[in-house]
N, C-alpha and C. Protein backbone atom coordinates (compact mmCIF):
# COMPACT_ATOMS: atom_id res chain seq x y z
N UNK A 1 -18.82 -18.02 25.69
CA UNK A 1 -17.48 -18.52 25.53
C UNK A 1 -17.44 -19.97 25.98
N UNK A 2 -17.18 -20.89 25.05
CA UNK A 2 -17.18 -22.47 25.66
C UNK A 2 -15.50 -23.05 24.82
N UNK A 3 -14.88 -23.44 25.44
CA UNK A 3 -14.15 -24.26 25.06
C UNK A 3 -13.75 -25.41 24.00
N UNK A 4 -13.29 -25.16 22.82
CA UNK A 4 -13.34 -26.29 21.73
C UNK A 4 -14.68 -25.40 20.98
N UNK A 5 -15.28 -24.37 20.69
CA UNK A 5 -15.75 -23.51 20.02
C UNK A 5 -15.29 -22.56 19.13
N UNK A 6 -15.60 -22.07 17.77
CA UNK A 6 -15.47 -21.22 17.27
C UNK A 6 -15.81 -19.44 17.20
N UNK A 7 -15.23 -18.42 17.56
CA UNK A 7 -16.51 -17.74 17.59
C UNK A 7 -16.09 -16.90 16.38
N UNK A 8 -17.02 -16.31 15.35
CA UNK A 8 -16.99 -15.90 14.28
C UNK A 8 -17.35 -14.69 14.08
N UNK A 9 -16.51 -13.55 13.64
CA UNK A 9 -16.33 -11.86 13.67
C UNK A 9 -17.03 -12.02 12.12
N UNK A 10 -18.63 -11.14 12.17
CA UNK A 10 -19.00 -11.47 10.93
C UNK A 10 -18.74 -10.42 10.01
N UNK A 11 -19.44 -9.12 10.70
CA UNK A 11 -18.62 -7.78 9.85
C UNK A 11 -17.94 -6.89 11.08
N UNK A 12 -16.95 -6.63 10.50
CA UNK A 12 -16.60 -5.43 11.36
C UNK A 12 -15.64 -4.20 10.44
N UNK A 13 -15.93 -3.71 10.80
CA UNK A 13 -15.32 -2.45 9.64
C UNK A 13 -13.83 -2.55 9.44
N UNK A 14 -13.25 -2.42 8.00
CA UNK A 14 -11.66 -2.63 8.23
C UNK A 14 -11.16 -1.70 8.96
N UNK A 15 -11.35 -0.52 9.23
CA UNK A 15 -10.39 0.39 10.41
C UNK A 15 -10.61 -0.06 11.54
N UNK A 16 -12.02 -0.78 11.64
CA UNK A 16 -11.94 -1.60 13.33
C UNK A 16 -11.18 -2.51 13.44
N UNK A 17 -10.77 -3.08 12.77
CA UNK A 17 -10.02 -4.80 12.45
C UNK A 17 -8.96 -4.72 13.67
N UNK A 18 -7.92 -3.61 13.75
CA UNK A 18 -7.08 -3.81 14.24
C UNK A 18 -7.23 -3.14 15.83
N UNK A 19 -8.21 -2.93 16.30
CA UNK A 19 -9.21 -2.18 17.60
C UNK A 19 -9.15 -4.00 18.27
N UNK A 20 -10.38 -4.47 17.73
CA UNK A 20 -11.33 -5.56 18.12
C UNK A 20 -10.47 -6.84 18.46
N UNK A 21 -9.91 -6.98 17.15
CA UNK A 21 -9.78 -8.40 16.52
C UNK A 21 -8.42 -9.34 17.96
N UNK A 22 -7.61 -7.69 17.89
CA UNK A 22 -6.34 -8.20 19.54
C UNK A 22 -7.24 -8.30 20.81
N UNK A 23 -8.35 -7.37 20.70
CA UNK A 23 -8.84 -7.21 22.03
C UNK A 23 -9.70 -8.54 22.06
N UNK A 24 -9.65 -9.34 21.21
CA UNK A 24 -10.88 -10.49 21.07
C UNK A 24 -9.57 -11.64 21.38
N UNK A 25 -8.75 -11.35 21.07
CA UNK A 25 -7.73 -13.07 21.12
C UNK A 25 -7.14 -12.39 22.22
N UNK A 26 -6.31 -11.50 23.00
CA UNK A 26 -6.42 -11.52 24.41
C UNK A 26 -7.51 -11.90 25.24
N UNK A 27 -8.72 -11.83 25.11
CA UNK A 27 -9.37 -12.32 26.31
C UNK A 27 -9.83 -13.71 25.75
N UNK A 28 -9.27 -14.45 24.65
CA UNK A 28 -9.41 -15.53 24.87
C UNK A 28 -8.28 -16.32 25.01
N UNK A 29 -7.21 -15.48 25.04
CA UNK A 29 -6.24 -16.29 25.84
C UNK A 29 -6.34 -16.21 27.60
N UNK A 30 -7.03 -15.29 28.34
CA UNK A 30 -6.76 -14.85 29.23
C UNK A 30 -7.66 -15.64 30.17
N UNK A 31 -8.78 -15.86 29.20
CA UNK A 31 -10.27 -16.85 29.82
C UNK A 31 -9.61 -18.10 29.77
N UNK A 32 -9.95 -19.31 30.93
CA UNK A 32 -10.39 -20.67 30.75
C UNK A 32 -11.00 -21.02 29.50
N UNK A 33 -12.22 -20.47 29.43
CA UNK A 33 -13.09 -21.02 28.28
C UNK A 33 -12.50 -20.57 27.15
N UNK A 34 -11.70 -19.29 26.73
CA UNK A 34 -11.39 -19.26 25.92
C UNK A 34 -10.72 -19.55 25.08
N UNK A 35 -9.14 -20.25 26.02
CA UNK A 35 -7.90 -20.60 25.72
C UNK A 35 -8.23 -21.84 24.42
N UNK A 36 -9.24 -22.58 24.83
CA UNK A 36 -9.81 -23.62 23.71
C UNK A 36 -10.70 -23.29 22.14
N UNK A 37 -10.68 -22.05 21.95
CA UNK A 37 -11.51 -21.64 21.01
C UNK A 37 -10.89 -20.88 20.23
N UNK A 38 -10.90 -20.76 18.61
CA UNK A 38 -10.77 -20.52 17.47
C UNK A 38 -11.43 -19.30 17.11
N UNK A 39 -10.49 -18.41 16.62
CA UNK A 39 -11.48 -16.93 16.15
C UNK A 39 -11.21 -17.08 14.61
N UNK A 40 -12.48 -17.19 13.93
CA UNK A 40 -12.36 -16.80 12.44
C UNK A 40 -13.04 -15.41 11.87
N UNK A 41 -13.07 -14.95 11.11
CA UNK A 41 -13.35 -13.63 10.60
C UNK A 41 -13.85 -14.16 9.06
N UNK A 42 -15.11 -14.03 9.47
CA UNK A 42 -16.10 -14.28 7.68
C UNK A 42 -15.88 -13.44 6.79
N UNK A 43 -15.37 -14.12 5.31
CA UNK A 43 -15.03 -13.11 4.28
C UNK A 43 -16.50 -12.53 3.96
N UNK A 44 -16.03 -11.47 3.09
CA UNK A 44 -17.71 -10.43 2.83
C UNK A 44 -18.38 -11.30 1.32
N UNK A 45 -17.71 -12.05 1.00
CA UNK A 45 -18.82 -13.14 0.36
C UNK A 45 -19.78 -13.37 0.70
N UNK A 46 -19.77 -13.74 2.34
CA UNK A 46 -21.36 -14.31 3.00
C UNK A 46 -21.67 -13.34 3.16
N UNK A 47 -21.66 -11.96 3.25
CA UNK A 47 -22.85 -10.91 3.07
C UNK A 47 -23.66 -10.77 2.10
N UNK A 48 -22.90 -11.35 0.33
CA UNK A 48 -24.16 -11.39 -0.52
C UNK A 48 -24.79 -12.96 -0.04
N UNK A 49 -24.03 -13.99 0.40
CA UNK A 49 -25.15 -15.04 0.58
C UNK A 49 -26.68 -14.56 1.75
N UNK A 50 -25.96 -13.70 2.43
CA UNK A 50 -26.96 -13.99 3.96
C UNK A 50 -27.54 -12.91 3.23
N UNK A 51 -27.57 -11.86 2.37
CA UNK A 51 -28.46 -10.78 1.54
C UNK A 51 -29.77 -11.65 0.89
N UNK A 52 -28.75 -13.15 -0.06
CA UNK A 52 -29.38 -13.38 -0.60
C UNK A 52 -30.50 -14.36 -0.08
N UNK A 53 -29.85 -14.95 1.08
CA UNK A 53 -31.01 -15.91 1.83
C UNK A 53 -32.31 -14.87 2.63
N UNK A 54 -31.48 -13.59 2.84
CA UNK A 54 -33.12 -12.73 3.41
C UNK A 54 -33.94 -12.64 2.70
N UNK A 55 -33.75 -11.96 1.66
CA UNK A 55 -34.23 -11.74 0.05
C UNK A 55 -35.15 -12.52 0.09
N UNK A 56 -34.61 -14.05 -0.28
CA UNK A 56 -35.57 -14.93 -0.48
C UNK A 56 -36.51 -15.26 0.58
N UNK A 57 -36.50 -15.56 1.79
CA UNK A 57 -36.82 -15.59 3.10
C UNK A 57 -38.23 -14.39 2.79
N UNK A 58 -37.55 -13.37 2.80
CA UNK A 58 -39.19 -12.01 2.57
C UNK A 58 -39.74 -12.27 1.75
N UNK A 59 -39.73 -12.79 0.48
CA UNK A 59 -40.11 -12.84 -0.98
C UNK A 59 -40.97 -14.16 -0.70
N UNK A 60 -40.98 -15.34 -0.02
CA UNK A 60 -41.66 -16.55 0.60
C UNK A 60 -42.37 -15.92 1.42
N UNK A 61 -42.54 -15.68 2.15
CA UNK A 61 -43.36 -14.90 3.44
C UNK A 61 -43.99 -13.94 3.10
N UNK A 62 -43.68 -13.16 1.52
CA UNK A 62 -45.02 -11.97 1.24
C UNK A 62 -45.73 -13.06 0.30
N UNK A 63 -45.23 -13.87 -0.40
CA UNK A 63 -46.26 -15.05 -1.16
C UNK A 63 -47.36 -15.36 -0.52
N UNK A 64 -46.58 -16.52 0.79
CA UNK A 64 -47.39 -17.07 1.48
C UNK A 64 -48.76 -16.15 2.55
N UNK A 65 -48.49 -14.95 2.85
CA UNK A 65 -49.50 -14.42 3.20
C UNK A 65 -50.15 -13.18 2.02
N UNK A 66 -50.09 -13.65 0.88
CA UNK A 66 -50.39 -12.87 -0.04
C UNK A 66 -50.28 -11.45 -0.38
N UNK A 67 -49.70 -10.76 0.42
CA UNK A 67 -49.15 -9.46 0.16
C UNK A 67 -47.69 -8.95 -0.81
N UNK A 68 -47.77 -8.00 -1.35
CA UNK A 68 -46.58 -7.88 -2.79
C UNK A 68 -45.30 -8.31 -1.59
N UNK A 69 -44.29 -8.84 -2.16
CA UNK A 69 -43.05 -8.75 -1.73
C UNK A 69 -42.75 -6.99 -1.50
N UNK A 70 -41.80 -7.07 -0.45
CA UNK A 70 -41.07 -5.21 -0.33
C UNK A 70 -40.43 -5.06 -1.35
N UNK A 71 -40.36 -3.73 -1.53
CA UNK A 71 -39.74 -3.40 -3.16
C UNK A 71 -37.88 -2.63 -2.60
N UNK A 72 -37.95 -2.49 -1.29
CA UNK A 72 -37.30 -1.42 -0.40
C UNK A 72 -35.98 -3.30 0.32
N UNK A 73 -35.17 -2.99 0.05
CA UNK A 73 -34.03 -4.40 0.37
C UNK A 73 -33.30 -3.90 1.51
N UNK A 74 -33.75 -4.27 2.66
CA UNK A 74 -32.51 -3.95 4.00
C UNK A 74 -31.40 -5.46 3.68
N UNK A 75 -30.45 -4.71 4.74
CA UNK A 75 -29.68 -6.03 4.32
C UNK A 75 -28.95 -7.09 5.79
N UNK A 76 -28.53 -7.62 5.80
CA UNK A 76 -28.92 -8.73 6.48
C UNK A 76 -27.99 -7.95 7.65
N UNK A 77 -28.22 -8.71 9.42
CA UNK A 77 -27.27 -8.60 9.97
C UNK A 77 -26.54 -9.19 10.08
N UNK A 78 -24.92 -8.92 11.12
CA UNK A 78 -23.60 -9.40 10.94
C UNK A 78 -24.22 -10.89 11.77
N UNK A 79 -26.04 -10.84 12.70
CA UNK A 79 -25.54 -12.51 13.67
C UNK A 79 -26.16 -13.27 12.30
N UNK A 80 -27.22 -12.79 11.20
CA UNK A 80 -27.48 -13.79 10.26
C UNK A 80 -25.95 -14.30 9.32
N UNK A 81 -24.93 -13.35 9.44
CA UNK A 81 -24.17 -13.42 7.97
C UNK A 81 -23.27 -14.65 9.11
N UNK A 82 -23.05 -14.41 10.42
CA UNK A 82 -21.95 -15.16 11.25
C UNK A 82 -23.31 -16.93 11.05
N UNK A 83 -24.36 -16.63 11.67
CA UNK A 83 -24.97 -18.08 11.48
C UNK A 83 -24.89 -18.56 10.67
N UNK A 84 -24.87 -18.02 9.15
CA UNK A 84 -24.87 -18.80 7.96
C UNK A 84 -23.26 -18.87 7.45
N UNK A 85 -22.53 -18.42 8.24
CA UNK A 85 -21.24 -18.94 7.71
C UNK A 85 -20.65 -20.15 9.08
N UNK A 86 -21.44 -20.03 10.11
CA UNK A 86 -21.53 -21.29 10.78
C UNK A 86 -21.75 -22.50 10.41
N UNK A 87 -23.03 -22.54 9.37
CA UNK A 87 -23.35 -23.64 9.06
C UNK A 87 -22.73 -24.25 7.93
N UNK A 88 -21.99 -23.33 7.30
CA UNK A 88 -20.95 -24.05 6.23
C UNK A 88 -19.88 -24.69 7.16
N UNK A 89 -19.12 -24.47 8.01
CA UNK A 89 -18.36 -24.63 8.84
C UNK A 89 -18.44 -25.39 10.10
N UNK A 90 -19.31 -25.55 10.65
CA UNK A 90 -19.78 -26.22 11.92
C UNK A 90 -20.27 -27.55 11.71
N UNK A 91 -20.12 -28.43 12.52
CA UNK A 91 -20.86 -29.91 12.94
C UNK A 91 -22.41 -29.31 13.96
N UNK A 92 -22.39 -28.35 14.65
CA UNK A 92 -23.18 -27.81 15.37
C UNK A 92 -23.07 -26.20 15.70
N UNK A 93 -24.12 -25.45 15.31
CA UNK A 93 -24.25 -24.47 15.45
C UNK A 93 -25.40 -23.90 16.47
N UNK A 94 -24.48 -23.14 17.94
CA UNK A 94 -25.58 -22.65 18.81
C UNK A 94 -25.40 -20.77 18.53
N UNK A 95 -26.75 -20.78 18.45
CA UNK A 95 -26.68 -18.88 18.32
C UNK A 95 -27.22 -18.18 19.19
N UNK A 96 -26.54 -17.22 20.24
CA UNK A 96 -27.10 -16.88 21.10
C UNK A 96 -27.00 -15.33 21.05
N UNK A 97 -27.85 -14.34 21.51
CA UNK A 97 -28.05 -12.90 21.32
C UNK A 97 -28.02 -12.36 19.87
N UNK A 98 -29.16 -13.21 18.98
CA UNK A 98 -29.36 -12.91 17.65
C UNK A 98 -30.57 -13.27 17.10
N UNK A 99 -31.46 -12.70 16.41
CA UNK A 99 -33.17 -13.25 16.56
C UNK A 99 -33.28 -13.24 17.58
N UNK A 100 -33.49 -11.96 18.11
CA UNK A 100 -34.23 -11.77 19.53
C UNK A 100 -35.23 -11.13 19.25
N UNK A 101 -36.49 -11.87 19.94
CA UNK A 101 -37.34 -10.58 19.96
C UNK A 101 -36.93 -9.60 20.62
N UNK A 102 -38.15 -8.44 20.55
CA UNK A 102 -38.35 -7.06 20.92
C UNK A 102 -37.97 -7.05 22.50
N UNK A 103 -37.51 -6.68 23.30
CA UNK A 103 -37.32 -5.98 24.99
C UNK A 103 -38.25 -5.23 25.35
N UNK A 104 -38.00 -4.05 24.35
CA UNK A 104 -38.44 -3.16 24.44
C UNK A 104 -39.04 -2.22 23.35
N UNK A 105 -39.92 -1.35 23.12
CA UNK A 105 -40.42 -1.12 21.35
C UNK A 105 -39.27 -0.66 20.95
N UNK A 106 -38.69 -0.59 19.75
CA UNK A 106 -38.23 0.05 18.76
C UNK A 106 -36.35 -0.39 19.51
N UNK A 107 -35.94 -1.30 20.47
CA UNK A 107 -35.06 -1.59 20.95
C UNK A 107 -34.91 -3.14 21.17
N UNK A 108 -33.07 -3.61 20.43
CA UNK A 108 -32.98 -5.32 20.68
C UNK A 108 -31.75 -5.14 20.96
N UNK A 109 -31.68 -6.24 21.90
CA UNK A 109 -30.35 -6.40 22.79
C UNK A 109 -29.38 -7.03 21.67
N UNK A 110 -28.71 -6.38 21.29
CA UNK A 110 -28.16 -6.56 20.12
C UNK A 110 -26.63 -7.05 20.13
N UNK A 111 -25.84 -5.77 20.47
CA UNK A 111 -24.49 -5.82 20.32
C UNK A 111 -23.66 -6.16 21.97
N UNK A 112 -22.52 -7.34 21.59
CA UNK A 112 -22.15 -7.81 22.83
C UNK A 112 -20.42 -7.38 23.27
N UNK A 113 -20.18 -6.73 21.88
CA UNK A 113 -18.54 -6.46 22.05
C UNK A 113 -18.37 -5.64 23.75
N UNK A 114 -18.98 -4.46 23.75
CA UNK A 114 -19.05 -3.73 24.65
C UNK A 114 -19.23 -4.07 25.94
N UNK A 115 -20.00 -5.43 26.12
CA UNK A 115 -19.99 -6.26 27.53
C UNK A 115 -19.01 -6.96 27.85
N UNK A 116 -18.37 -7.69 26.91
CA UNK A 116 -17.63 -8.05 27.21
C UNK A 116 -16.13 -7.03 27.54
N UNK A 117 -16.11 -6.03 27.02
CA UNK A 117 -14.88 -5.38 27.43
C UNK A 117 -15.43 -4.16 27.91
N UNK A 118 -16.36 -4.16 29.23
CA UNK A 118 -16.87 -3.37 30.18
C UNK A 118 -17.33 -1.74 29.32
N UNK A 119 -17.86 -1.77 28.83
CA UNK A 119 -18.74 -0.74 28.58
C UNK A 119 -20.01 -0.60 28.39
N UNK A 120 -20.91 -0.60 27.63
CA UNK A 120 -22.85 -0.81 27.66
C UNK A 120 -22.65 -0.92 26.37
N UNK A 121 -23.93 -1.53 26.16
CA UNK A 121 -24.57 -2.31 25.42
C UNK A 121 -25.21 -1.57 24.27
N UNK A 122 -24.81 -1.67 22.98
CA UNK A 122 -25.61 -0.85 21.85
C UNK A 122 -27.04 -1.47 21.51
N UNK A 123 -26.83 -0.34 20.33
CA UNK A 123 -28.71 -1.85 19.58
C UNK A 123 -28.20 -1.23 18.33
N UNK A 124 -29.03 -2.56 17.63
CA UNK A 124 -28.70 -1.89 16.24
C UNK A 124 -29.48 -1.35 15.33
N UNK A 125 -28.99 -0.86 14.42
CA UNK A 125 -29.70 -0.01 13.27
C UNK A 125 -30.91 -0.40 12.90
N UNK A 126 -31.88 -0.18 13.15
CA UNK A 126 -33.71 -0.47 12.88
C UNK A 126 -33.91 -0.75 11.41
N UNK A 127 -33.18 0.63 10.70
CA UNK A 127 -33.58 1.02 9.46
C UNK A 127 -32.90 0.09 8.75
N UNK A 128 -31.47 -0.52 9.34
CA UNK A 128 -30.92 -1.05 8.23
C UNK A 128 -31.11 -2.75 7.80
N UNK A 129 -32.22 -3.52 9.02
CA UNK A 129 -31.86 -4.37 9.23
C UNK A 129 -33.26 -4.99 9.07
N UNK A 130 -33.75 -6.14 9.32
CA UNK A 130 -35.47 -6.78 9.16
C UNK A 130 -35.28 -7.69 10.17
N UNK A 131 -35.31 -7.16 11.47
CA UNK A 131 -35.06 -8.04 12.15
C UNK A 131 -36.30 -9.02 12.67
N UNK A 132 -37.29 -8.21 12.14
CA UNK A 132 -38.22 -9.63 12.59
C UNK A 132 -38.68 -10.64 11.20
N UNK A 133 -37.99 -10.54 9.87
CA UNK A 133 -37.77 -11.46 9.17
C UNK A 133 -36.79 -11.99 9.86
N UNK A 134 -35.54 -11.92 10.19
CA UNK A 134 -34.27 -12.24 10.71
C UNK A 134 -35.05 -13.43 12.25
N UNK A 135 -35.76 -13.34 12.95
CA UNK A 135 -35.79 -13.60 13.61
C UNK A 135 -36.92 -14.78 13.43
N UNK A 136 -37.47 -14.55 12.16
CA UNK A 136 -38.37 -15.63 11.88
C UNK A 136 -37.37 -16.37 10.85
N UNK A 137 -36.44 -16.49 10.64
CA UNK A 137 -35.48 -17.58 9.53
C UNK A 137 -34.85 -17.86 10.41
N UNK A 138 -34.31 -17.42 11.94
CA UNK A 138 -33.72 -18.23 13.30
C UNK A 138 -34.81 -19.62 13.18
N UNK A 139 -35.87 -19.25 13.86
CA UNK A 139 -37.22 -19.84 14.00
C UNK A 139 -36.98 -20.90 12.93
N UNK A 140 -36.88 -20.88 11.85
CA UNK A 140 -37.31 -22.05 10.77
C UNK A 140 -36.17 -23.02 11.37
N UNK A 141 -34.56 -22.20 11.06
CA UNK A 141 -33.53 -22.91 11.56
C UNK A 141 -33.57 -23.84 12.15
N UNK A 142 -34.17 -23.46 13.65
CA UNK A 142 -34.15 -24.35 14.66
C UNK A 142 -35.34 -25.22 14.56
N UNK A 143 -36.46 -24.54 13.94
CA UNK A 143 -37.58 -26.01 13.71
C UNK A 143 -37.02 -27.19 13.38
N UNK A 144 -35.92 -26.46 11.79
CA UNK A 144 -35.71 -27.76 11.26
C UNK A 144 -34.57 -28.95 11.59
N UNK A 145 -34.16 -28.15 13.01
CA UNK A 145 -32.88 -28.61 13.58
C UNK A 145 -31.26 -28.14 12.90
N UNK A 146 -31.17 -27.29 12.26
CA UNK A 146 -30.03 -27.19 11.78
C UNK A 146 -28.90 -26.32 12.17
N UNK A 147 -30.34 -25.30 13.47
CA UNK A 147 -29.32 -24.63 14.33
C UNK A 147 -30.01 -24.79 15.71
N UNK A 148 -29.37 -24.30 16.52
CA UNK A 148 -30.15 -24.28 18.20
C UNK A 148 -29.83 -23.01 18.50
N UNK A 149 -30.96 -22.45 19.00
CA UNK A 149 -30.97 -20.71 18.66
C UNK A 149 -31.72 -20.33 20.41
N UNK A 150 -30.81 -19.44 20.93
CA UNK A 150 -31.32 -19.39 22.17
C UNK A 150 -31.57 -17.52 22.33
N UNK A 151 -32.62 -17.31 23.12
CA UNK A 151 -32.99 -16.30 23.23
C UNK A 151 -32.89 -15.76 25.08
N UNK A 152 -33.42 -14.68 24.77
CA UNK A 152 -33.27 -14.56 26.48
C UNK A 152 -34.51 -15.47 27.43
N UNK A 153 -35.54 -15.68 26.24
CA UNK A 153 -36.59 -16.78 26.89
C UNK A 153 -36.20 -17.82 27.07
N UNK A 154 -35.86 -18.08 26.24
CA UNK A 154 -35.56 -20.11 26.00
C UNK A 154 -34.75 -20.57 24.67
N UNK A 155 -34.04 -21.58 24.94
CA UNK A 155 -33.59 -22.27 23.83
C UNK A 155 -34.36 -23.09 22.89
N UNK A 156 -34.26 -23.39 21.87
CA UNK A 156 -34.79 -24.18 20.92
C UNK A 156 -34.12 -24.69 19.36
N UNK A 157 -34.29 -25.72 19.11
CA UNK A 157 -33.43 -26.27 17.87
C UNK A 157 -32.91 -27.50 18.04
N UNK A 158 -31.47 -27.74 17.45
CA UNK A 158 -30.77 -28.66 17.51
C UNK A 158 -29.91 -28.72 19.38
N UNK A 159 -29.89 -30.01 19.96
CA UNK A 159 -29.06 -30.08 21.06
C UNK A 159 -27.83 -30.61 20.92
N UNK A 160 -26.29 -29.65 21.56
CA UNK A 160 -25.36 -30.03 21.65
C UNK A 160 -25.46 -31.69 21.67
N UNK A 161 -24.43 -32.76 21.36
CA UNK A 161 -24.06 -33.55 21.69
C UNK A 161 -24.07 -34.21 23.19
N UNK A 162 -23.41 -33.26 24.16
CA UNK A 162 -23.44 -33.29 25.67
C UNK A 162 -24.60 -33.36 26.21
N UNK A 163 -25.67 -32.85 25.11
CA UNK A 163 -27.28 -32.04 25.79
C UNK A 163 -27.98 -33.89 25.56
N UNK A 164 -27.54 -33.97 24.28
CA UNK A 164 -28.90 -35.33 23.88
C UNK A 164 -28.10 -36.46 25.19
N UNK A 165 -27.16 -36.78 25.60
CA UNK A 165 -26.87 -37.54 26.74
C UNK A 165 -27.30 -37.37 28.00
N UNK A 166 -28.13 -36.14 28.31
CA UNK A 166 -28.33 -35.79 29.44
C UNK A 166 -27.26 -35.14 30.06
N UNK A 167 -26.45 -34.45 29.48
CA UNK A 167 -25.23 -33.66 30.38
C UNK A 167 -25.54 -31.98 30.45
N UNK A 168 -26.84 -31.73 30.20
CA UNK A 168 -26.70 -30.31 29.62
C UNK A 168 -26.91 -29.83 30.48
N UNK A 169 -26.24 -28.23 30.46
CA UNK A 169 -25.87 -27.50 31.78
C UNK A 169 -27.02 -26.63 32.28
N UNK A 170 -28.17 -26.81 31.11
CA UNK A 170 -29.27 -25.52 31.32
C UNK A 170 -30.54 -26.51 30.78
């Protein structure tokens, strides 16, 4: 939560809409940091874009190491569909608890709704998702500077504004 930030609800189910969406603008009225920040809700357009940027993303990566492309299409998650509707939208995009590696086998620290409004922490769907393609198109992102993508190891990518002056808090 930072101040003068956006934070972006990428999917959430329409019967959740009206669960989440109050419980998300009360606590950012209720926070300091929050009182300054903008909640948008990504139309399901960017689910065929961020489908279609995985797609391509796997289909480059079975080329380049010469193996057939998958014939089997998972489809993207809600932090790829929220990053790539960041970057239509943003001057700067930081992504944090998304392209994470592994913790633990067959487990990624995934879902954050629940921390924030005191309950534990899910993971998400294995089957439905490619998360270590997902986590290697973070990776390119931030090589190429276009996002700054932080993990529970370390940050990497593009630096805030505040950061390239020497003001950065981490």
């Amino acid at each position: 939560w930072e101040s003068g930030s956006t934070l972006i609800v990428s999917r959430v189910e329409p019967g959740n809409m009206s669960i989440y969406l109050p419980r998300l603008r009360e606590h950012m009225q209720e926070t300091e940091q929050g009182q300054g920040m903008q909640l948008a809700v990504a139309d399901r357009r960017f689910m065929y874009h961020a489908n279609h940027v995985l797609d391509v993303f796997r289909r480059c990566g079975a080329i380049s190491r010469g193996v057939p492309a998958p014939t089997k299409r998972k489809s993207a998650s809600s932090g790829l569909v929220a990053t790539l509707s960041a970057l239509h939208l943003c001057k700067h995009v930081s992504v944090f608890g998304v392209g994470e590696p592994k913790l633990n086998e067959g487990d990624f620290f995934h879902y954050y709704m629940d921390h924030y409004f005191h309950g534990s922490h899910g993971t998400a769907d294995i089957a439905a998702h490619e998360f270590n393609i997902e986590h290697d198109i973070f990776d390119e992102l931030a090589k190429i500077g276009l996002i700054r993508h932080c993990t529970v190891s370390r940050c990497k990518g593009k630096y805030l504004p505040a950061e390239m002056n020497g003001n950065a808090g981490f």
